[in-house]
N, C-alpha and C. Protein backbone atom coordinates (compact mmCIF):
# COMPACT_ATOMS: atom_id res chain seq x y z
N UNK A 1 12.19 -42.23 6.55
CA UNK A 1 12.59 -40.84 6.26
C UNK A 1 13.47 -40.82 5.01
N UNK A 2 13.05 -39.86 4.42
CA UNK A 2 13.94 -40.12 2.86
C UNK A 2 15.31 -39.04 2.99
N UNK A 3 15.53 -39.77 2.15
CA UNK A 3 17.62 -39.31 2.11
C UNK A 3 17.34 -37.92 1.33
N UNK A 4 18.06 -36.87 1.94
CA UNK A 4 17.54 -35.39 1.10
C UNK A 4 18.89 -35.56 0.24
N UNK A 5 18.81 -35.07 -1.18
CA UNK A 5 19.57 -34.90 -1.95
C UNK A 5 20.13 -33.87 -2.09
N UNK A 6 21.72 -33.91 -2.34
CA UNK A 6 22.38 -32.43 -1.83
C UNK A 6 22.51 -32.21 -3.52
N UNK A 7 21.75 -30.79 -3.71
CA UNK A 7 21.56 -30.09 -4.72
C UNK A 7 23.21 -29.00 -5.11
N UNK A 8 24.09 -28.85 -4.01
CA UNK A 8 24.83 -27.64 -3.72
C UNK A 8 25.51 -27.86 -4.99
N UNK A 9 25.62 -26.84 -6.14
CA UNK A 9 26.53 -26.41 -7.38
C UNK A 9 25.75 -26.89 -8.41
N UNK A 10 24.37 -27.24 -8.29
CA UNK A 10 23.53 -27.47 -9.32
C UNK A 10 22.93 -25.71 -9.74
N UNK A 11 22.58 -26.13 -11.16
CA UNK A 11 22.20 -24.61 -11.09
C UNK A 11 19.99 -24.65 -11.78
N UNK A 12 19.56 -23.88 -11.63
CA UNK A 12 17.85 -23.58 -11.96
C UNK A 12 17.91 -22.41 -12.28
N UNK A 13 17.73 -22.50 -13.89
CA UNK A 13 17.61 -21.64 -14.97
C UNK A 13 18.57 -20.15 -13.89
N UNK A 14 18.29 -19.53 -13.58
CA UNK A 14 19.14 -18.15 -13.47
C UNK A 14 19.60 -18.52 -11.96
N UNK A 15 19.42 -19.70 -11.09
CA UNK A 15 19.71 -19.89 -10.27
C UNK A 15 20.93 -20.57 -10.05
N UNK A 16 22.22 -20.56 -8.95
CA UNK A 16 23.19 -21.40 -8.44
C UNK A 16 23.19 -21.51 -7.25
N UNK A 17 22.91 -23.37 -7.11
CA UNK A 17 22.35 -23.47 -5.03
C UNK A 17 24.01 -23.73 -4.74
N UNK A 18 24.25 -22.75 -3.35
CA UNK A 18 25.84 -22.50 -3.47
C UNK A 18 25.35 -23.33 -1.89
N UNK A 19 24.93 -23.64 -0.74
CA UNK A 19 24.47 -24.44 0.08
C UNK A 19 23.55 -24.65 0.82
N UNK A 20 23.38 -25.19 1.64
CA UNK A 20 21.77 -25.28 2.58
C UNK A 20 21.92 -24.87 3.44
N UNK A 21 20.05 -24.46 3.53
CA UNK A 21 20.01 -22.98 4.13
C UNK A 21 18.65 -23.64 5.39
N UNK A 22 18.89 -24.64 5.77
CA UNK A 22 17.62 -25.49 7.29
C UNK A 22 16.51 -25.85 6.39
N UNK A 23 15.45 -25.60 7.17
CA UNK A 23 13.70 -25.76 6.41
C UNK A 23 13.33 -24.92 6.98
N UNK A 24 12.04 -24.53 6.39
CA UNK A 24 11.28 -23.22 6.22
C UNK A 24 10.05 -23.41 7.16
N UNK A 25 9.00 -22.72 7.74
CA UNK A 25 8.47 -23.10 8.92
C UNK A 25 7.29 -24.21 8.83
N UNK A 26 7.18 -24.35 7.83
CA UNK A 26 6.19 -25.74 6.98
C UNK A 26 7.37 -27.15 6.97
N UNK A 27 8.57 -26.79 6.87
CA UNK A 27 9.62 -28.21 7.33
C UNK A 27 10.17 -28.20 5.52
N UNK A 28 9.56 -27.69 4.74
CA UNK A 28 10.45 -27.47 3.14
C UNK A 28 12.10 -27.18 3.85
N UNK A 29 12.64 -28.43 2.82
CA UNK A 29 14.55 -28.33 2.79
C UNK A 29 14.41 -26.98 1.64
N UNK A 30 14.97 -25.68 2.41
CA UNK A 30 15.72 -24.62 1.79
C UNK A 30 17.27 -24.74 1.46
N UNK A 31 17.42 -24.02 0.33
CA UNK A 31 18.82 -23.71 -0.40
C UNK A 31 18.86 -22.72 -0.37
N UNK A 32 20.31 -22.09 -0.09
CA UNK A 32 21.15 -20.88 -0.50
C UNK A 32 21.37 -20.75 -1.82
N UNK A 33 20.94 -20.20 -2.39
CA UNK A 33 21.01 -19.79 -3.79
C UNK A 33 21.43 -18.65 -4.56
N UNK A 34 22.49 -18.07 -5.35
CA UNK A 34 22.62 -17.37 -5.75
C UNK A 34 22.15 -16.77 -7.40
N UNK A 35 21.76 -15.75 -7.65
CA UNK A 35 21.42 -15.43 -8.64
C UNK A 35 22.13 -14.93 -9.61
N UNK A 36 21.61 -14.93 -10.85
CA UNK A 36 22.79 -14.09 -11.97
C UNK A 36 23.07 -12.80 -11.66
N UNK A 37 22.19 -12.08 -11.35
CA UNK A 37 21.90 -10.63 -11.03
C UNK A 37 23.00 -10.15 -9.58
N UNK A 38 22.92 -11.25 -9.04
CA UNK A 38 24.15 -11.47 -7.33
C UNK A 38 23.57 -11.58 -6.08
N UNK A 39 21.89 -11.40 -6.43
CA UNK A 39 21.48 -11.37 -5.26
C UNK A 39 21.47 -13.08 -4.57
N UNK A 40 21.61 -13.45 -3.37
CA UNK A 40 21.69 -14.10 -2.83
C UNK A 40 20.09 -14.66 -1.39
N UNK A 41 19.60 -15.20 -1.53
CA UNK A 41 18.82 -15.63 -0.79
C UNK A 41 18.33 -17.20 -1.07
N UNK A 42 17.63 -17.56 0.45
CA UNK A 42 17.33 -18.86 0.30
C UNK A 42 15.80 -19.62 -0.65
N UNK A 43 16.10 -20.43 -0.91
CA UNK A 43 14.79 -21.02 -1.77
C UNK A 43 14.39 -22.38 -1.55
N UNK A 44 12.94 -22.91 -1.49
CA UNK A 44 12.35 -24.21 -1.32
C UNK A 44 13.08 -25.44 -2.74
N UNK A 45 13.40 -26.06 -2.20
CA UNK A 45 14.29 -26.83 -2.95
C UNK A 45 12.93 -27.62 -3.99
N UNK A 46 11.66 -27.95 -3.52
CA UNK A 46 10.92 -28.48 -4.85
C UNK A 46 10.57 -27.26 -5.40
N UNK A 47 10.65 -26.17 -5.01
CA UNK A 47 10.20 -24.76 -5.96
C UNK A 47 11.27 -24.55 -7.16
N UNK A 48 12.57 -25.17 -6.81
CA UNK A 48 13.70 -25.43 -7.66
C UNK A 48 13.62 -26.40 -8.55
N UNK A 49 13.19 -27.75 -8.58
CA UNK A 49 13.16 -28.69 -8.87
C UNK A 49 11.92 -28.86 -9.93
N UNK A 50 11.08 -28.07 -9.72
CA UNK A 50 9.45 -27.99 -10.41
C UNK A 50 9.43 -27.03 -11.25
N UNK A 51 10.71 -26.01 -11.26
CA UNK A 51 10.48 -25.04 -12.10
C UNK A 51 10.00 -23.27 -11.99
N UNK A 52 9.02 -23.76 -10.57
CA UNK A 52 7.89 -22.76 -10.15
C UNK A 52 9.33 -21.21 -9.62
N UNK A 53 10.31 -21.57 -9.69
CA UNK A 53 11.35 -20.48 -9.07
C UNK A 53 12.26 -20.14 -9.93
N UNK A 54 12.54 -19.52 -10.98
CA UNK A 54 13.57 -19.70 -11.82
C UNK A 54 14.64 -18.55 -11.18
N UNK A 55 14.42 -17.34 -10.19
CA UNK A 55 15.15 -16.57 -10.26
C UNK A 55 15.24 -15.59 -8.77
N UNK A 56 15.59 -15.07 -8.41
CA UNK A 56 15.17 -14.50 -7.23
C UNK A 56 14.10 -13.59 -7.22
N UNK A 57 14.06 -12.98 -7.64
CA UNK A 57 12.39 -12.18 -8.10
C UNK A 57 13.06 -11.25 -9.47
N UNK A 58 14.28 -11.29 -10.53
CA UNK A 58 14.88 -9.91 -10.91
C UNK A 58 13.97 -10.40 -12.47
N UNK A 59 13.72 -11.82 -12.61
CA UNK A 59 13.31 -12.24 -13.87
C UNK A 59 11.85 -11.83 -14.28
N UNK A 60 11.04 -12.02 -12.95
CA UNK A 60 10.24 -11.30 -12.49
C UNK A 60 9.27 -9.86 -13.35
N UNK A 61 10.55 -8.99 -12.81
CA UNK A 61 10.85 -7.79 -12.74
C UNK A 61 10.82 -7.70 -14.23
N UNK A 62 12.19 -8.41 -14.70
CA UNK A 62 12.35 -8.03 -16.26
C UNK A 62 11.53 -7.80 -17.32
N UNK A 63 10.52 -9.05 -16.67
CA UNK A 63 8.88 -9.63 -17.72
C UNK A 63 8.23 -8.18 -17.59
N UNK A 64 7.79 -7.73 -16.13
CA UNK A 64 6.93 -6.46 -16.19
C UNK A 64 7.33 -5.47 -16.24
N UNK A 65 8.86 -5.53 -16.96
CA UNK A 65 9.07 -4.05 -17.49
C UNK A 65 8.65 -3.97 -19.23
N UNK A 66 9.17 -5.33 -19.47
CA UNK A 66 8.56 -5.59 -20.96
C UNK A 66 7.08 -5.22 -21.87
N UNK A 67 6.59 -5.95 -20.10
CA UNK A 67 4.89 -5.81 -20.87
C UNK A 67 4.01 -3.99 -21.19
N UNK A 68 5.18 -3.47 -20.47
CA UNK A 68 4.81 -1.94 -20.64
C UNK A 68 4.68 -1.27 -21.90
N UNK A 69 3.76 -1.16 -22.35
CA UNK A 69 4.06 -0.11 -23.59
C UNK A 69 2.89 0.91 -23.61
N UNK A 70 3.39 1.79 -22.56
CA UNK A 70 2.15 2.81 -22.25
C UNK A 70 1.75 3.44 -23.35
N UNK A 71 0.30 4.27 -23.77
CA UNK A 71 0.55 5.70 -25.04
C UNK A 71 0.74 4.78 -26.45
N UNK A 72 1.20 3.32 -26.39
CA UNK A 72 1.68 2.82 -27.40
C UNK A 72 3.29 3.23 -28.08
N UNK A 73 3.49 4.16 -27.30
CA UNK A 73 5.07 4.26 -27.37
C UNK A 73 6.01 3.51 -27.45
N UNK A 74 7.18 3.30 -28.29
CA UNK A 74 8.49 2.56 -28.03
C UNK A 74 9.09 2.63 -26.87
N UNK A 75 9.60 1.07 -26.59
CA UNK A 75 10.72 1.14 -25.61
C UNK A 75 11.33 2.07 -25.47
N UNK A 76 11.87 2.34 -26.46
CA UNK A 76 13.19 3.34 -26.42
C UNK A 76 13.31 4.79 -26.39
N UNK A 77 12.01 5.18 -25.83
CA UNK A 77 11.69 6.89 -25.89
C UNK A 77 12.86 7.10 -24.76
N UNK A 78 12.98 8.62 -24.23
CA UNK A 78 14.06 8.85 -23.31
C UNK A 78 13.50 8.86 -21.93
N UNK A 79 12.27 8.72 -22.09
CA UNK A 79 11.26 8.86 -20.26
C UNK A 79 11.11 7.44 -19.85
N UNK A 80 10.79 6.45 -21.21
CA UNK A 80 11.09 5.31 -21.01
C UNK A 80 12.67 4.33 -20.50
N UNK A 81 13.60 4.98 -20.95
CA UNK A 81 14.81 4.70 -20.81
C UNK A 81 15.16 5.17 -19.52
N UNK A 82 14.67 6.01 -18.90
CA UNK A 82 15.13 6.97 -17.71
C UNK A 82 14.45 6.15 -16.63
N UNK A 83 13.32 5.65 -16.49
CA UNK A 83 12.72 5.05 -15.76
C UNK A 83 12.90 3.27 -15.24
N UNK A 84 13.82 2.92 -16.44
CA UNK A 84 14.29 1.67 -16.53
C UNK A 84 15.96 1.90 -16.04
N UNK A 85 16.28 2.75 -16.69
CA UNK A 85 17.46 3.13 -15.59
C UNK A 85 17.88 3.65 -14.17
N UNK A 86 16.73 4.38 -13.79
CA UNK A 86 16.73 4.60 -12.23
C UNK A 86 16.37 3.12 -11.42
N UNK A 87 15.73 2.48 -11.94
CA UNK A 87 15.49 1.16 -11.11
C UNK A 87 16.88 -0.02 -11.00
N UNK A 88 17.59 0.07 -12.14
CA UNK A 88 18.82 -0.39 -12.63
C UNK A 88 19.57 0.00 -11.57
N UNK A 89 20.48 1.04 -12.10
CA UNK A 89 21.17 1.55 -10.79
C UNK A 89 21.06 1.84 -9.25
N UNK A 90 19.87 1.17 -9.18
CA UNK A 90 19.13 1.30 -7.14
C UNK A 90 19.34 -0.10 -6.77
N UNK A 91 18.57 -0.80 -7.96
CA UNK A 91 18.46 -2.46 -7.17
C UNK A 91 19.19 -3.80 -8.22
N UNK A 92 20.11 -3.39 -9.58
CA UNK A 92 20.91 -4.30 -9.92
C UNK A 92 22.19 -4.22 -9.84
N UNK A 93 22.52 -5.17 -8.90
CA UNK A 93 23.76 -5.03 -8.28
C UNK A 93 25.00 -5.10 -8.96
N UNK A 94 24.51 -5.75 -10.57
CA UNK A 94 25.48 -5.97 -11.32
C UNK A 94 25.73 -4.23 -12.20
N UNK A 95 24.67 -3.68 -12.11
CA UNK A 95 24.71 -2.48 -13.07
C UNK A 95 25.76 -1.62 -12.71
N UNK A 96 26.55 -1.02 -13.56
CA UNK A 96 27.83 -0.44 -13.39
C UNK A 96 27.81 0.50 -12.05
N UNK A 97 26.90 1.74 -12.43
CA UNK A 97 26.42 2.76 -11.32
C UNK A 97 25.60 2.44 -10.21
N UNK A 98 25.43 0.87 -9.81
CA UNK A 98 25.11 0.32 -8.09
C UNK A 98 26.08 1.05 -6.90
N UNK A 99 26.85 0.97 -7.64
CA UNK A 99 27.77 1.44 -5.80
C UNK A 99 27.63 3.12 -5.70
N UNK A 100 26.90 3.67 -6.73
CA UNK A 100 26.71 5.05 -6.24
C UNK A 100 25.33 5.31 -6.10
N UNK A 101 24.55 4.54 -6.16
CA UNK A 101 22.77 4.62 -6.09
C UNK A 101 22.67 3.51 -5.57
N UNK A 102 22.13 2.13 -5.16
CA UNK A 102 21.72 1.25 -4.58
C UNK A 102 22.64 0.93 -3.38
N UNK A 103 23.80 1.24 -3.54
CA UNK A 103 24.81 0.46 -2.24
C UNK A 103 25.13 1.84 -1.47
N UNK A 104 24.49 2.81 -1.70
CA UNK A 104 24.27 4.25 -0.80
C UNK A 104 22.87 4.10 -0.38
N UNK A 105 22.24 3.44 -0.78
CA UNK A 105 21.01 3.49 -0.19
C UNK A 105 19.78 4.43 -0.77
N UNK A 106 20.12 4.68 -1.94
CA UNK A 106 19.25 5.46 -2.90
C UNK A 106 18.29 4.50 -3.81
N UNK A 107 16.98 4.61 -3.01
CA UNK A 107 15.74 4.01 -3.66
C UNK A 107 15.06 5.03 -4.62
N UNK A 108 14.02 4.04 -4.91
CA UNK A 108 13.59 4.32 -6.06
C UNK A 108 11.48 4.48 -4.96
N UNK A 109 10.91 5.56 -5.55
CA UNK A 109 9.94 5.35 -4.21
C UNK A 109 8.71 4.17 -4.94
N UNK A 110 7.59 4.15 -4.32
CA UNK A 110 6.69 2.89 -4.49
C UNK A 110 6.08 2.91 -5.79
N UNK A 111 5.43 4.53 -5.76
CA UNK A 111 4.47 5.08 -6.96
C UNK A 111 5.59 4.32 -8.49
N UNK A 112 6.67 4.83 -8.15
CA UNK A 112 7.23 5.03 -9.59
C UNK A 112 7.68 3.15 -10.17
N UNK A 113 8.61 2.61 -8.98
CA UNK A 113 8.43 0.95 -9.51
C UNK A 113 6.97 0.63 -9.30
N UNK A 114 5.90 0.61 -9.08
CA UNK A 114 4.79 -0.28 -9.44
C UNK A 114 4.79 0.13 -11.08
N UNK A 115 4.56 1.34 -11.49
CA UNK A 115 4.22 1.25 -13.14
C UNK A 115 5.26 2.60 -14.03
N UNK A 116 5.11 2.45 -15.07
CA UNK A 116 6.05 3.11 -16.05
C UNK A 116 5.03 4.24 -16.13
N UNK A 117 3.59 4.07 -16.16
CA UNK A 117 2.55 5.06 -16.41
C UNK A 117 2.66 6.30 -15.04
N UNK A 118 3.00 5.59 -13.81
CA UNK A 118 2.93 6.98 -12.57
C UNK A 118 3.85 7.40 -13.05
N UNK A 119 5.69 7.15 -13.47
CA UNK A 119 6.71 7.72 -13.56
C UNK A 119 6.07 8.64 -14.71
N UNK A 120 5.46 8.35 -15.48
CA UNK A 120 5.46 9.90 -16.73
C UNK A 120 4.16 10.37 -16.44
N UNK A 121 3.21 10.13 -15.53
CA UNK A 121 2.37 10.97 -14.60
C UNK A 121 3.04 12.25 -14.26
N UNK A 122 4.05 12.06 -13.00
CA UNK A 122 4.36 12.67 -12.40
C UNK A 122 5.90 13.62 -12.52
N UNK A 123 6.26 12.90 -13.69
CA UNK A 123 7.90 13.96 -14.28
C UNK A 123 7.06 14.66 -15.79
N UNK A 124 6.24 13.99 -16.52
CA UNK A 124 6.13 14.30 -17.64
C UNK A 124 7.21 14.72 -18.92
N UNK A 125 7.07 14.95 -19.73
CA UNK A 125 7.83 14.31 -20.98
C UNK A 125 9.60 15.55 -20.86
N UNK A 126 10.65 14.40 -21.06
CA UNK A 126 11.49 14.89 -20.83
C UNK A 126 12.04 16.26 -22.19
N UNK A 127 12.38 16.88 -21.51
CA UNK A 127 12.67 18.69 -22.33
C UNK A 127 13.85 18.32 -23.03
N UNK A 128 13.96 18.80 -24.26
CA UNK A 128 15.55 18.16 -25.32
C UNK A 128 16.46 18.72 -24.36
N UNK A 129 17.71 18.06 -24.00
CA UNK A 129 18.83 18.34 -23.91
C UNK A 129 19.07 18.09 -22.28
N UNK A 130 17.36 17.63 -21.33
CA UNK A 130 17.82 17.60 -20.14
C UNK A 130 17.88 15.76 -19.62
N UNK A 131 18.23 15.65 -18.12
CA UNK A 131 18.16 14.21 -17.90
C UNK A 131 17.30 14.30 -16.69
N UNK A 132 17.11 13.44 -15.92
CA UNK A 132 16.49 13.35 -15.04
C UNK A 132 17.41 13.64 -13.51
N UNK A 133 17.17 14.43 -12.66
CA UNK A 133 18.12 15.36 -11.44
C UNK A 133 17.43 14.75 -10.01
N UNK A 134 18.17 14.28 -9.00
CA UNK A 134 17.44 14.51 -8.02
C UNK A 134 18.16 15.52 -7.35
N UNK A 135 16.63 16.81 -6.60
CA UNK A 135 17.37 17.48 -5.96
C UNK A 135 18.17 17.45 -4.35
N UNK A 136 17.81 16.66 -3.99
CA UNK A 136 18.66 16.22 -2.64
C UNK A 136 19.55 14.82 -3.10
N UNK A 137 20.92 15.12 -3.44
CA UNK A 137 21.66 13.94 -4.04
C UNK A 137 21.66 12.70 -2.61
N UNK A 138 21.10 12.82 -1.60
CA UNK A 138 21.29 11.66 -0.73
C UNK A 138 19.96 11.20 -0.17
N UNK A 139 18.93 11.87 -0.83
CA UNK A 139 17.47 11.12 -1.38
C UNK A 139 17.27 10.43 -2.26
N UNK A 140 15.98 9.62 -2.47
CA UNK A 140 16.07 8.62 -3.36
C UNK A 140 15.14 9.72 -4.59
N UNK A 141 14.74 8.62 -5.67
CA UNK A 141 13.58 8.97 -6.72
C UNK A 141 11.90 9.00 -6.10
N UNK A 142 12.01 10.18 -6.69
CA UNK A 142 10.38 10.26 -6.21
C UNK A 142 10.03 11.71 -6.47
N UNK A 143 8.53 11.67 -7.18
CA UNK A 143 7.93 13.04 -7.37
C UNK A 143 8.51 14.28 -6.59
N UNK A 144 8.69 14.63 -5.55
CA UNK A 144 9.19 15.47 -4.55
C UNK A 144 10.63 16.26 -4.74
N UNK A 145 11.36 14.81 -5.15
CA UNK A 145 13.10 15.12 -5.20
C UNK A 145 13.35 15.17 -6.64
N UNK A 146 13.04 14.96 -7.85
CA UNK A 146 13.19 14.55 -8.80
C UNK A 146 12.83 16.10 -9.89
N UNK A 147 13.86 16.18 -10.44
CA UNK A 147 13.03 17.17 -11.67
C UNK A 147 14.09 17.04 -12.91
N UNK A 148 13.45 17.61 -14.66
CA UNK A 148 14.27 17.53 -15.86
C UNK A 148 15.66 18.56 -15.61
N UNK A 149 16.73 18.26 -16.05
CA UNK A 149 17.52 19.32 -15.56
C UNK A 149 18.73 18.85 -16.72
N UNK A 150 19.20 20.40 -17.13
CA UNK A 150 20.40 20.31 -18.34
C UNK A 150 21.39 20.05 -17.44
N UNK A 151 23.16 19.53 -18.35
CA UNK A 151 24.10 18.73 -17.69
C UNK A 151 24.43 20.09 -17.05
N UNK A 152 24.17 21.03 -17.50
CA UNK A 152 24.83 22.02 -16.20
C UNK A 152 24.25 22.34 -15.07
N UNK A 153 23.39 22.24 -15.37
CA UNK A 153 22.55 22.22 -13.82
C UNK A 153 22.65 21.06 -13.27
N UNK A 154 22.98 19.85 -13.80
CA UNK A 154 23.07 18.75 -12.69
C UNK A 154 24.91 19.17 -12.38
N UNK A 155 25.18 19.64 -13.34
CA UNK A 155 27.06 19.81 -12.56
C UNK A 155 26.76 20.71 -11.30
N UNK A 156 25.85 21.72 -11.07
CA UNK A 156 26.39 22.19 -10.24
C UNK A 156 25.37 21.41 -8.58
N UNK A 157 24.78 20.48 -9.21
CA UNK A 157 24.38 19.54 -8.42
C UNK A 157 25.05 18.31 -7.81
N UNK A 158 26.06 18.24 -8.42
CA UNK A 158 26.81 16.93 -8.03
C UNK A 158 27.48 17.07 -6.91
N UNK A 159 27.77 15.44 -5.98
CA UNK A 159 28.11 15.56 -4.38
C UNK A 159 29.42 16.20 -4.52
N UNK A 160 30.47 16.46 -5.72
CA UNK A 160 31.69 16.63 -5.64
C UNK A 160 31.84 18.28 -5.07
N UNK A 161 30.59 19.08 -5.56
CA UNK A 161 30.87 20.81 -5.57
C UNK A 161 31.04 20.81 -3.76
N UNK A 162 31.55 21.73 -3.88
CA UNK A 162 31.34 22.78 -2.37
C UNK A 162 31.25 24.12 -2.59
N UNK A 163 29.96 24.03 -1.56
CA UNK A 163 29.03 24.97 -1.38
C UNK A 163 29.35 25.63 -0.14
N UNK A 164 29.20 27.11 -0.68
CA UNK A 164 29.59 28.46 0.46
C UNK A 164 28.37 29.28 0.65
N UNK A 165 27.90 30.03 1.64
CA UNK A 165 26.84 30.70 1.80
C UNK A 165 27.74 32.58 2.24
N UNK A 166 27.35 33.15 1.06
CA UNK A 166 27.54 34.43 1.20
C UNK A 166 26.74 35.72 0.87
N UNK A 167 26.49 36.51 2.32
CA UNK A 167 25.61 37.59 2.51
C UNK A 167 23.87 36.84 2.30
N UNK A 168 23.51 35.54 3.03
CA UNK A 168 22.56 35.17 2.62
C UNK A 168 22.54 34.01 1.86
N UNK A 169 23.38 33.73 0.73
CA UNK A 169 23.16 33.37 -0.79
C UNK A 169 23.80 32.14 -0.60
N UNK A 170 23.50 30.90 -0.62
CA UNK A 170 24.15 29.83 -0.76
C UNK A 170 24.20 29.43 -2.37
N UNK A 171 25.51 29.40 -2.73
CA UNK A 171 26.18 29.06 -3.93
C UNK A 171 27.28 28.17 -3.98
N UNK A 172 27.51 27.60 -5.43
CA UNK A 172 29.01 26.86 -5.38
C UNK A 172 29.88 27.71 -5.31
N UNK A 173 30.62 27.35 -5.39
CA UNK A 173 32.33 27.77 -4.41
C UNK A 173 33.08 28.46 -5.79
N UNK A 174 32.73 27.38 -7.37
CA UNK A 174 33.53 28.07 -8.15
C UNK A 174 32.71 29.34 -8.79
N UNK A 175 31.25 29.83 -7.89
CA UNK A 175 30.36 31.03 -8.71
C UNK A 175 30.92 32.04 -7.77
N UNK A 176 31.33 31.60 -6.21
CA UNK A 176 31.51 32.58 -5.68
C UNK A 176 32.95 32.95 -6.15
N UNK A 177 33.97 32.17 -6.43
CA UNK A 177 34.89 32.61 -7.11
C UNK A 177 34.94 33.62 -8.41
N UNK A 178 34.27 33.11 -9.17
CA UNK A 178 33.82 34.26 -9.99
C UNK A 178 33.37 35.72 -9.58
N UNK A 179 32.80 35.47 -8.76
CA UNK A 179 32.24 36.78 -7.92
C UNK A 179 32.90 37.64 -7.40
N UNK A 180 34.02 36.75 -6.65
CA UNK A 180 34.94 37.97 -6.10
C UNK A 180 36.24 38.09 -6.86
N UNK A 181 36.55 37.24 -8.50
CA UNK A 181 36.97 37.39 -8.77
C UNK A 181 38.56 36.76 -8.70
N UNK A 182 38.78 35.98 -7.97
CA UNK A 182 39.50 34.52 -7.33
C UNK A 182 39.66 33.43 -8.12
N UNK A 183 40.97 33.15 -8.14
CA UNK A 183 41.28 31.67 -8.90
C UNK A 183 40.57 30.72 -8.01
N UNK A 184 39.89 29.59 -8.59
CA UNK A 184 38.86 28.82 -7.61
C UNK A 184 40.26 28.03 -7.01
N UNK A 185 41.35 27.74 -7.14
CA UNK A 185 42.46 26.97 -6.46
C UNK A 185 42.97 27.76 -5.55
N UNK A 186 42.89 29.24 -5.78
CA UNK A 186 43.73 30.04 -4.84
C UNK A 186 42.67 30.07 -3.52
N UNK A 187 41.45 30.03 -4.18
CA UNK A 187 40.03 30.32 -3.04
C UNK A 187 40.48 29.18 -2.20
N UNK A 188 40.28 28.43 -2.93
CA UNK A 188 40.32 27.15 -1.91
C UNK A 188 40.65 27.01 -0.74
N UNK A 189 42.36 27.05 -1.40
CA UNK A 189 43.84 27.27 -0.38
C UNK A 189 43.60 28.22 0.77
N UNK A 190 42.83 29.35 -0.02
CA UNK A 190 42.42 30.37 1.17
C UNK A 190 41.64 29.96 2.37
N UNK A 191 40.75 29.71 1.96
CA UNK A 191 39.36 29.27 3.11
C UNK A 191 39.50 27.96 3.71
N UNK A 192 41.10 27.84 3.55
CA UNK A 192 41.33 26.32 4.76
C UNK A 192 41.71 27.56 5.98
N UNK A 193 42.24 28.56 5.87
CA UNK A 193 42.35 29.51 6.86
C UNK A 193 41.34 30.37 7.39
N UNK A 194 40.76 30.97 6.39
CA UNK A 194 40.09 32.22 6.77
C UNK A 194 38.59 31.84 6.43
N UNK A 195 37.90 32.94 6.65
CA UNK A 195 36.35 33.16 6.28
C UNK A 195 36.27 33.27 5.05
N UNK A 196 34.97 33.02 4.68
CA UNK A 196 34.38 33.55 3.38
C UNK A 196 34.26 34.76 3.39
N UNK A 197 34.13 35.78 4.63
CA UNK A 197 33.59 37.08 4.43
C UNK A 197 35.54 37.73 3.83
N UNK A 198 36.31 36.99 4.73
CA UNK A 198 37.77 37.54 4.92
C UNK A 198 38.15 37.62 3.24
N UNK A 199 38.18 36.11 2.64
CA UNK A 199 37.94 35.94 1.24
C UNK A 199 37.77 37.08 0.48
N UNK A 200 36.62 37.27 0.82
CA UNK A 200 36.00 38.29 -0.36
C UNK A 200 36.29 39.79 -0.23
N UNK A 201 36.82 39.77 1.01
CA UNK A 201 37.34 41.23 1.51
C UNK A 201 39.10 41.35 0.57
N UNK A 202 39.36 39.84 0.63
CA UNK A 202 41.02 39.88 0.16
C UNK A 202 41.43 40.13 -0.84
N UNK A 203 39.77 39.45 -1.92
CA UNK A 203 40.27 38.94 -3.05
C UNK A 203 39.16 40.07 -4.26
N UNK A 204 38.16 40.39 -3.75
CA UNK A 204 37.13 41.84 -4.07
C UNK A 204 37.68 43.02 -3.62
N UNK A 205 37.87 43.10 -2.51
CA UNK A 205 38.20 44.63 -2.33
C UNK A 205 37.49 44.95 -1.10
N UNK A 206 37.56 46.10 -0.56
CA UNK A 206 35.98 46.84 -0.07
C UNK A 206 34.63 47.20 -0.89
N UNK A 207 35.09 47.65 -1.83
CA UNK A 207 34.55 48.33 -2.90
C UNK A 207 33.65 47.23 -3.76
N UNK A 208 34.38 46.07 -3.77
CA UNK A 208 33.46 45.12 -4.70
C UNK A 208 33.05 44.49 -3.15
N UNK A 209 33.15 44.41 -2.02
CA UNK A 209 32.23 43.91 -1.28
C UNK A 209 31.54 44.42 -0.83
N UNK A 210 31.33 45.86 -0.95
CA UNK A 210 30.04 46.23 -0.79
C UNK A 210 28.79 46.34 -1.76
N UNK A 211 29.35 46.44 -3.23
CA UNK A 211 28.58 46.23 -4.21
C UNK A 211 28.02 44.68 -4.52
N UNK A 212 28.36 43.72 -3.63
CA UNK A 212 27.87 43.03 -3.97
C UNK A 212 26.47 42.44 -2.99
């Protein structure tokens, strides 16, 4: 029986085997391995040794975003950039905006990572001045949730607003302020007590709450 060689703090090209991880159901000595990217999983130690593994799958990834050049277009169009960035922020753990898209659990759906060609299928070419919106902020990307949208329309999309529903009308908090005419700080303060209807009775009138 041959002496297994302890690989632990050696590194394979984007790989670092941090320790051993048993054998695999064929009897291959697996390693714990960590990646540049952070992901962590185990790997066949001659798949390390031969070359055949350089990475956890992210190097992979990198190659077939490269080989894309749909239309003959540049990398660097903004539908192209948008599409390389939604995958970024879902599944690289190192990318700044992970802990608000990937470590919430905001995927990216199947259609759009298999190719760069479904993503501009199905959003088509981005409008000057907008970015890409999802409309349910605790859904992922995908034809359904996804549309072009200017920074003001994604402001009044963001998880930070609060949203009031009045006479029907669900709106943000600082339109209904406007509405009835309310410092949005004084609103606030208010509606830790009272209603929205009370609100608008306090801070409108009768007169502007019935006109509205």
């Amino acid at each position: 029986m041959s002496k297994i060689i302890d690989m632990t703090g050696k590194r394979f090209c984007r790989l670092l085997v941090i320790s051993t991880a048993g054998k695999s159901k064929g009897g291959k000595i697996m390693w714990m391995c960590k990646c540049d990217c952070g992901e962590i999983k185990p790997i066949a130690g001659h798949h390390l040794r031969s070359g055949a593994t350089k990475s956890c799958g992210c190097l992979d990834r990198e190659k077939a975003i490269e080989r894309f050049t749909t239309h003959g277009e540049a990398h660097k169009t903004r539908e192209w950039q948008t599409w390389v960035n939604i995958r970024n922020r879902c599944y690289n753990k190192n990318n700044i905006s992970y802990p608000n898209y990937g470590a919430r659990g905001i995927t990216v759906c199947d259609r759009w990572l298999e190719s760069y060609e479904n993503f501009l299928d199905d959003m088509g070419r981005c409008p000057g001045g907008c970015t890409i919106d999802r409309i349910d902020n605790d859904k992922g990307y995908s034809p359904s949730n996804c549309k072009w949208s200017t920074r003001a329309e994604q402001m009044r999309n963001t998880r930070r607003n609060v949203w009031v529903e009045f006479k029907g009308k669900r709106m943000v908090q600082k339109d209904f302020a406007n509405l009835i005419g309310a410092k949005q700080n004084s609103l606030q303060a208010y509606l830790k007590t009272h209603t929205i209807n009370e609100a608008a009775q306090y801070y409108g009138g009768e007169k502007c709450v019935s006109q509205m």
